[in-house]
N, C-alpha and C. Protein backbone atom coordinates (compact mmCIF):
# COMPACT_ATOMS: atom_id res chain seq x y z
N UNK A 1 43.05 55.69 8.34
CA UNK A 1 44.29 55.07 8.77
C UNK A 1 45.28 55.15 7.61
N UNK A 2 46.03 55.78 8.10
CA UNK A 2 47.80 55.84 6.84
C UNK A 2 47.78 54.32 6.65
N UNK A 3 48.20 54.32 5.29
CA UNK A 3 49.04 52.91 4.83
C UNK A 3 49.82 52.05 5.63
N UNK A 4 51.10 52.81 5.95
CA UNK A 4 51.80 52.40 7.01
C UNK A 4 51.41 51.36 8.00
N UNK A 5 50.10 52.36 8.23
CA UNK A 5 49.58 51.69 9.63
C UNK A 5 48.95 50.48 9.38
N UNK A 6 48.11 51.00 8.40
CA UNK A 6 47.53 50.19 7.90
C UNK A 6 48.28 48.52 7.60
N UNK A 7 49.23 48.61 7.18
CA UNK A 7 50.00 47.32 6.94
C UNK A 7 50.86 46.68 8.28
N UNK A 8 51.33 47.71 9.15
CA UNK A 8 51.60 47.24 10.32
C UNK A 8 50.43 46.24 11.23
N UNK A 9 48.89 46.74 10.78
CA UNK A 9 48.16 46.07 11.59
C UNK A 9 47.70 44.68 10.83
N UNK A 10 48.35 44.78 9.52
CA UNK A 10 47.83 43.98 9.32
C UNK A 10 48.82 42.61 9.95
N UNK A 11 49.81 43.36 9.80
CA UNK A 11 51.57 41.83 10.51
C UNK A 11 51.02 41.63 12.06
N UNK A 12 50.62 42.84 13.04
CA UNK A 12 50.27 42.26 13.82
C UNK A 12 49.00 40.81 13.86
N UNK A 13 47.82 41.37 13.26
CA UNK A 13 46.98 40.30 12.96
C UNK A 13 47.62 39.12 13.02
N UNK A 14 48.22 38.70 11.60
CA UNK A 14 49.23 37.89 10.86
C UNK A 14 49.98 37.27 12.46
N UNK A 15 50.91 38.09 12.92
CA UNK A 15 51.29 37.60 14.43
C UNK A 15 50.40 36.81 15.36
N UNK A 16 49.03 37.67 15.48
CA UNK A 16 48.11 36.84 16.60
C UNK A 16 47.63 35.55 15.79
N UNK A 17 47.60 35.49 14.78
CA UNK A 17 46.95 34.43 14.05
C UNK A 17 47.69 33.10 14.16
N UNK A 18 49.60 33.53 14.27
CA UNK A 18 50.17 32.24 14.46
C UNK A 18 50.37 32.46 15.96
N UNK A 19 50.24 32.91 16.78
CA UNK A 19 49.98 32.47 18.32
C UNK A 19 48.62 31.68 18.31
N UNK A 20 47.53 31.85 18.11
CA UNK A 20 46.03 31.55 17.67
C UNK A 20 46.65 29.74 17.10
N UNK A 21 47.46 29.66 16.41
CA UNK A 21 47.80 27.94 15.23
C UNK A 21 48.58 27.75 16.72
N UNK A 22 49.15 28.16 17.07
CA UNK A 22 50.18 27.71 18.29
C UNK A 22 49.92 27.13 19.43
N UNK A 23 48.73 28.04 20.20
CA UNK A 23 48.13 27.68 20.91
C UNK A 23 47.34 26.31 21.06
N UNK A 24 46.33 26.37 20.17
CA UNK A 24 45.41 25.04 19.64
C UNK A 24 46.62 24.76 19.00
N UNK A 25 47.64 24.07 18.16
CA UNK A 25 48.24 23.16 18.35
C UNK A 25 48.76 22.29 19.39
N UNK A 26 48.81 22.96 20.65
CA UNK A 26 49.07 23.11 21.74
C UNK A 26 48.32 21.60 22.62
N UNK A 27 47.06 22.10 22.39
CA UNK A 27 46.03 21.38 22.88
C UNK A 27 46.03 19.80 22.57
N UNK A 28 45.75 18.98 23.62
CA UNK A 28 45.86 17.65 23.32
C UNK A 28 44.18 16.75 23.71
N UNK A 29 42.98 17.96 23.63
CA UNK A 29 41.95 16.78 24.32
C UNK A 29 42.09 17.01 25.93
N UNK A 30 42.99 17.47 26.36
CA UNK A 30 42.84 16.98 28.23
C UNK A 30 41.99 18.34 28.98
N UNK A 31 41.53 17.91 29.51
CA UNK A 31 40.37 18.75 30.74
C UNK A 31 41.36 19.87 31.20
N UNK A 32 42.50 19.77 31.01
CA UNK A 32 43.19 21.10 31.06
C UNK A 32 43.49 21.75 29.86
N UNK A 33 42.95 21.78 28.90
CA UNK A 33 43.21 22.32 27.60
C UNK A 33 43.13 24.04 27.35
N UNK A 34 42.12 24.61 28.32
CA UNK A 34 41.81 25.81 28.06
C UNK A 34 43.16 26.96 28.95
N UNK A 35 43.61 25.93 29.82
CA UNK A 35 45.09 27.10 30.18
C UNK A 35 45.42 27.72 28.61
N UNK A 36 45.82 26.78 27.85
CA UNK A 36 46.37 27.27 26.44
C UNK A 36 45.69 28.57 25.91
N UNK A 37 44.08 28.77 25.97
CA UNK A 37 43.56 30.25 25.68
C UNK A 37 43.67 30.77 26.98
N UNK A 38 44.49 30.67 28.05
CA UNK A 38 44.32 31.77 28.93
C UNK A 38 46.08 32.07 28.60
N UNK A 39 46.97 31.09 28.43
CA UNK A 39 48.33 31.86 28.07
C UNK A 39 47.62 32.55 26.46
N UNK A 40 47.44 32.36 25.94
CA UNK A 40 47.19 33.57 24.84
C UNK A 40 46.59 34.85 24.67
N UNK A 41 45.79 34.61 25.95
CA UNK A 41 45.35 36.02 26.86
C UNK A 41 46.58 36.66 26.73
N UNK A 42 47.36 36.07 27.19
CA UNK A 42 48.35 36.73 28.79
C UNK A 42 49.54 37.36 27.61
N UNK A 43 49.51 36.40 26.52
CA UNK A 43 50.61 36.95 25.37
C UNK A 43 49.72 38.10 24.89
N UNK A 44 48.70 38.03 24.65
CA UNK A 44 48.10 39.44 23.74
C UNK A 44 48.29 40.68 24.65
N UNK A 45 47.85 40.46 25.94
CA UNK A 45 48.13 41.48 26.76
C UNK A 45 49.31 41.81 27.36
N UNK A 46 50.88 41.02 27.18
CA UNK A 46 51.68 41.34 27.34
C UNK A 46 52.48 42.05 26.23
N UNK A 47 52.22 41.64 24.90
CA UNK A 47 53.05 41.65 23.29
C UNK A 47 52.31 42.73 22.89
N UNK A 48 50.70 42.67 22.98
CA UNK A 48 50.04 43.30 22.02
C UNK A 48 49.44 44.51 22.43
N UNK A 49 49.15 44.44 23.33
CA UNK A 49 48.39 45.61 24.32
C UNK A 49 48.95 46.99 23.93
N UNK A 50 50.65 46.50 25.07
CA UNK A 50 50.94 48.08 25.21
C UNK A 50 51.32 49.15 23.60
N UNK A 51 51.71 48.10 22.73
CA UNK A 51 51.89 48.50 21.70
C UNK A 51 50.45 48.61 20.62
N UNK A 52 49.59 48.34 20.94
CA UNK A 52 48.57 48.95 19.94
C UNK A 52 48.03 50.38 21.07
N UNK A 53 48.23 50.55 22.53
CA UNK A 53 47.66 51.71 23.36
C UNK A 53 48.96 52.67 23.06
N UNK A 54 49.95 52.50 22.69
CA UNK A 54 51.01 53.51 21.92
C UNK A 54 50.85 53.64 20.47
N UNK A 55 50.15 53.23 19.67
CA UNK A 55 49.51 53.62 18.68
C UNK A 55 48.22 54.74 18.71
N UNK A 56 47.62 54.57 19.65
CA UNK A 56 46.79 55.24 19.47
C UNK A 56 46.92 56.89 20.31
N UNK A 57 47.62 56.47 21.67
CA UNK A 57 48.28 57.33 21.96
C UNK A 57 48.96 58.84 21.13
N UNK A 58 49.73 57.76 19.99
CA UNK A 58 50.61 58.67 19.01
C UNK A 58 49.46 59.04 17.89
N UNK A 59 48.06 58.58 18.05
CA UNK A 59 46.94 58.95 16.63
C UNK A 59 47.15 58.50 15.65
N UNK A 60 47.54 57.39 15.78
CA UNK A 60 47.68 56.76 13.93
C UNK A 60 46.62 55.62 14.34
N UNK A 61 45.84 55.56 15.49
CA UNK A 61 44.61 54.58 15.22
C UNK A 61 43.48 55.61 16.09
N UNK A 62 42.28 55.66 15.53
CA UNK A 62 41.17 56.53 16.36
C UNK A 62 40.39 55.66 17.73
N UNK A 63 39.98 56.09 18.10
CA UNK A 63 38.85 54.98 18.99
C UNK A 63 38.18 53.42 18.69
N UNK A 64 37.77 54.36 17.29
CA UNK A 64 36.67 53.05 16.42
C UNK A 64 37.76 52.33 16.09
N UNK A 65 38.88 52.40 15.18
CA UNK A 65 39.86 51.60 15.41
C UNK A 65 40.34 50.72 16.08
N UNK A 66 40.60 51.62 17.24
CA UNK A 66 41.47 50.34 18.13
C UNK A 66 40.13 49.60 18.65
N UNK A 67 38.91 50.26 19.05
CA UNK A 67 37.94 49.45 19.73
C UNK A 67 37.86 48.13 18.40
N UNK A 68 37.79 48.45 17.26
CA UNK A 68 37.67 47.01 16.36
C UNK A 68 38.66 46.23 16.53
N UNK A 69 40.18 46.59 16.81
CA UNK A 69 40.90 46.02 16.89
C UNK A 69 40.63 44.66 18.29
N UNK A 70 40.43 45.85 19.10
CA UNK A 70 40.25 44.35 20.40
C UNK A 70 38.64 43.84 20.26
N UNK A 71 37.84 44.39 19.48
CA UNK A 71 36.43 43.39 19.42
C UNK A 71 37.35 42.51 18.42
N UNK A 72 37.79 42.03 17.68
CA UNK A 72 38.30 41.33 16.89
C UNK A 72 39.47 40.11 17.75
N UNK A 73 39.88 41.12 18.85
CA UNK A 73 40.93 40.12 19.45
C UNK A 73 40.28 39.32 20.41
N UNK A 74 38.57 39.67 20.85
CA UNK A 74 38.24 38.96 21.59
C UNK A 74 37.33 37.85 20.60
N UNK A 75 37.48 38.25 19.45
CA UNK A 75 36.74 36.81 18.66
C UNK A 75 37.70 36.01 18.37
N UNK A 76 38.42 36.15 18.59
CA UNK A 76 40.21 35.16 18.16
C UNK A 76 39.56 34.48 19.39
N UNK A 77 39.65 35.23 21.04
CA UNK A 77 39.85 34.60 22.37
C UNK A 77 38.57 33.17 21.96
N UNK A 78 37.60 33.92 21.69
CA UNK A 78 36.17 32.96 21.58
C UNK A 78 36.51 31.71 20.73
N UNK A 79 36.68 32.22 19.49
CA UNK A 79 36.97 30.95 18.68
C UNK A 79 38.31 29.93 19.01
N UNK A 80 39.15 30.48 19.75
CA UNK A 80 40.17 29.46 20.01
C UNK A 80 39.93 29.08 21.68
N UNK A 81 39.35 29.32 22.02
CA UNK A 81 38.65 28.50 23.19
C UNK A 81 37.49 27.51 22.26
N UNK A 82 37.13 28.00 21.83
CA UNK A 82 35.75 26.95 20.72
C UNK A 82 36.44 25.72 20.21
N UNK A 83 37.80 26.45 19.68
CA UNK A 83 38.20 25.61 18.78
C UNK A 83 39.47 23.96 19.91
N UNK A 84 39.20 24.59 20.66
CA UNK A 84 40.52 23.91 21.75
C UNK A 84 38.93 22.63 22.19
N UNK A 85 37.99 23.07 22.52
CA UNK A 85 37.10 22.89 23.27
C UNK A 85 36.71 21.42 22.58
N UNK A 86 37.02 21.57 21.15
CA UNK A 86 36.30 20.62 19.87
C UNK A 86 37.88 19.17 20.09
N UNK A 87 38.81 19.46 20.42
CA UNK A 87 40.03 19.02 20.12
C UNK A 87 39.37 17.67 21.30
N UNK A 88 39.99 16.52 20.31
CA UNK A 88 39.68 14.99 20.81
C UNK A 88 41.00 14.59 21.17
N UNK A 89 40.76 13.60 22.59
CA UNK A 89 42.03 13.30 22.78
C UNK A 89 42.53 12.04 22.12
N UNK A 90 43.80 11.80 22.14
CA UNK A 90 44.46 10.77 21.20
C UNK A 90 44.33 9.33 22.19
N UNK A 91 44.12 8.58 21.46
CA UNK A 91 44.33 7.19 22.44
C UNK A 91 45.85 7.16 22.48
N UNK A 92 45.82 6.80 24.22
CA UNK A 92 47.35 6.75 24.77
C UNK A 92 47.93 4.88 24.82
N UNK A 93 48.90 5.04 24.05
CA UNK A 93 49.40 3.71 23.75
C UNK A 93 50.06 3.47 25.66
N UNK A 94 49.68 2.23 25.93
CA UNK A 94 49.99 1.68 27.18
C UNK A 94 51.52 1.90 27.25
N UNK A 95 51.76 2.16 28.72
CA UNK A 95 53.06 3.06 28.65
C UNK A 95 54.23 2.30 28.62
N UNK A 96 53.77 0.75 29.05
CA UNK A 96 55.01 -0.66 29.18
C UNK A 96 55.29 -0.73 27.62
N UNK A 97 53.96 -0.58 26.93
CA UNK A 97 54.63 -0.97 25.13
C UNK A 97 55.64 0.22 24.94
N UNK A 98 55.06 1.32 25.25
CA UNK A 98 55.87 2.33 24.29
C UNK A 98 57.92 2.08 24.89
N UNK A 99 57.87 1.94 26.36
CA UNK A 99 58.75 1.26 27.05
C UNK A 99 59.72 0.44 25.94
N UNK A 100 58.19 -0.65 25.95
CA UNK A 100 59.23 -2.09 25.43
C UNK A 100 59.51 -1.68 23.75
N UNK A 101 58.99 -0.86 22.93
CA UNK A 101 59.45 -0.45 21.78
C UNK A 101 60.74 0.31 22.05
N UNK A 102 61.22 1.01 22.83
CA UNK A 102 62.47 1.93 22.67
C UNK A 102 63.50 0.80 23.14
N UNK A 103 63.26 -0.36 23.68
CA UNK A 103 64.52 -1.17 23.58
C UNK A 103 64.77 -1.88 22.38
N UNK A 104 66.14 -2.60 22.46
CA UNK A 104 66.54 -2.91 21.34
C UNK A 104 66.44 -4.09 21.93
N UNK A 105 65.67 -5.24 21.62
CA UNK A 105 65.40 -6.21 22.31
C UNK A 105 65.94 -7.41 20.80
N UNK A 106 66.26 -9.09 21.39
CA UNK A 106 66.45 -9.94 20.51
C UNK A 106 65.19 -10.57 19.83
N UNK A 107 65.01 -11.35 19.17
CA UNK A 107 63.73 -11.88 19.01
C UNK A 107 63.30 -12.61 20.08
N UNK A 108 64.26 -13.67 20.74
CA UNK A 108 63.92 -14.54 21.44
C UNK A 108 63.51 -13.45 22.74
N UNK A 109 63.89 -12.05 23.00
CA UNK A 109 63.18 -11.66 23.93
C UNK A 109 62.20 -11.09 23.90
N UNK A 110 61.92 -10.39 22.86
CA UNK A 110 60.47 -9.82 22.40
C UNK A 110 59.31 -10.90 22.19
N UNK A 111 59.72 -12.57 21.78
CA UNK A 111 58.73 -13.63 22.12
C UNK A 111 58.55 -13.40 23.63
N UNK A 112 59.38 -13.26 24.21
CA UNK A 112 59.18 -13.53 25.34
C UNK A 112 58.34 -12.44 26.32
N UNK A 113 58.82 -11.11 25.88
CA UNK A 113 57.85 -10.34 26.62
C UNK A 113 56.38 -10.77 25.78
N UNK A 114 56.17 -10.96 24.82
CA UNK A 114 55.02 -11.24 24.20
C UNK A 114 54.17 -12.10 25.20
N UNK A 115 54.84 -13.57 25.13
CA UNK A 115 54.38 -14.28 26.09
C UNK A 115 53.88 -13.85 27.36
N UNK A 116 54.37 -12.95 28.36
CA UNK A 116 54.41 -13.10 29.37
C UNK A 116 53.26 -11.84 29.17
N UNK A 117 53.03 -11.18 28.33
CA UNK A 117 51.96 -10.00 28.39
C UNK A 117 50.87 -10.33 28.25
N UNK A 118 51.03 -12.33 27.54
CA UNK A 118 49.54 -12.42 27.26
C UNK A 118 48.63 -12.64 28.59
């Protein structure tokens, strides 16, 4: 592999790696968490695909190449499904507090919702 190329694959990497932080940042714990590795499917095979099969097309990557390239993109898929899979969900603050925090309430009314919550 030319230099060139060589360093181009490496920015792509570099690219999937912050879709890869993006994704699992993404993730919050919920039983729907794994859509997030199926949109990162859908970005690799929309962003990444046609442009590494026009690489090779043009011969600046061989077979063994590009085949490492996507065994590699399917250990990204594995580990960020692994890694989404591990993600704990956050305790959800009751939705009347978070409510009664965004008002600008007096004291004498914040005793008062106090009171009435007990």
């Amino acid at each position: 592999m030319k230099e060139n190329v060589h360093k181009e694959i490496s920015d792509l990497k570099g690219m999937v790696n912050r879709w890869y932080d993006f994704y699992l940042g993404c993730a919050d714990g919920s039983e729907y968490d794994q859509v997030h590795v199926e949109e990162f499917d859908e970005v690799v095979d929309q962003q990444l695909s046609p442009y590494l099969q026009r690489l090779r097309e043009c011969k600046h990557l061989d077979r063994k190449e590009l085949r490492d390239l996507y065994s590699w993109l399917g250990k990204m898929h594995l580990n960020l499904s692994e890694a989404i899979s591990q993600v704990e969900p956050k305790p959800q603050e009751d939705p009347i507090v978070t409510l009664l925090k965004g008002l600008e309430l007096t004291d004498k009314q914040k005793k008062a919702v106090a009171d009435y919550l007990k």
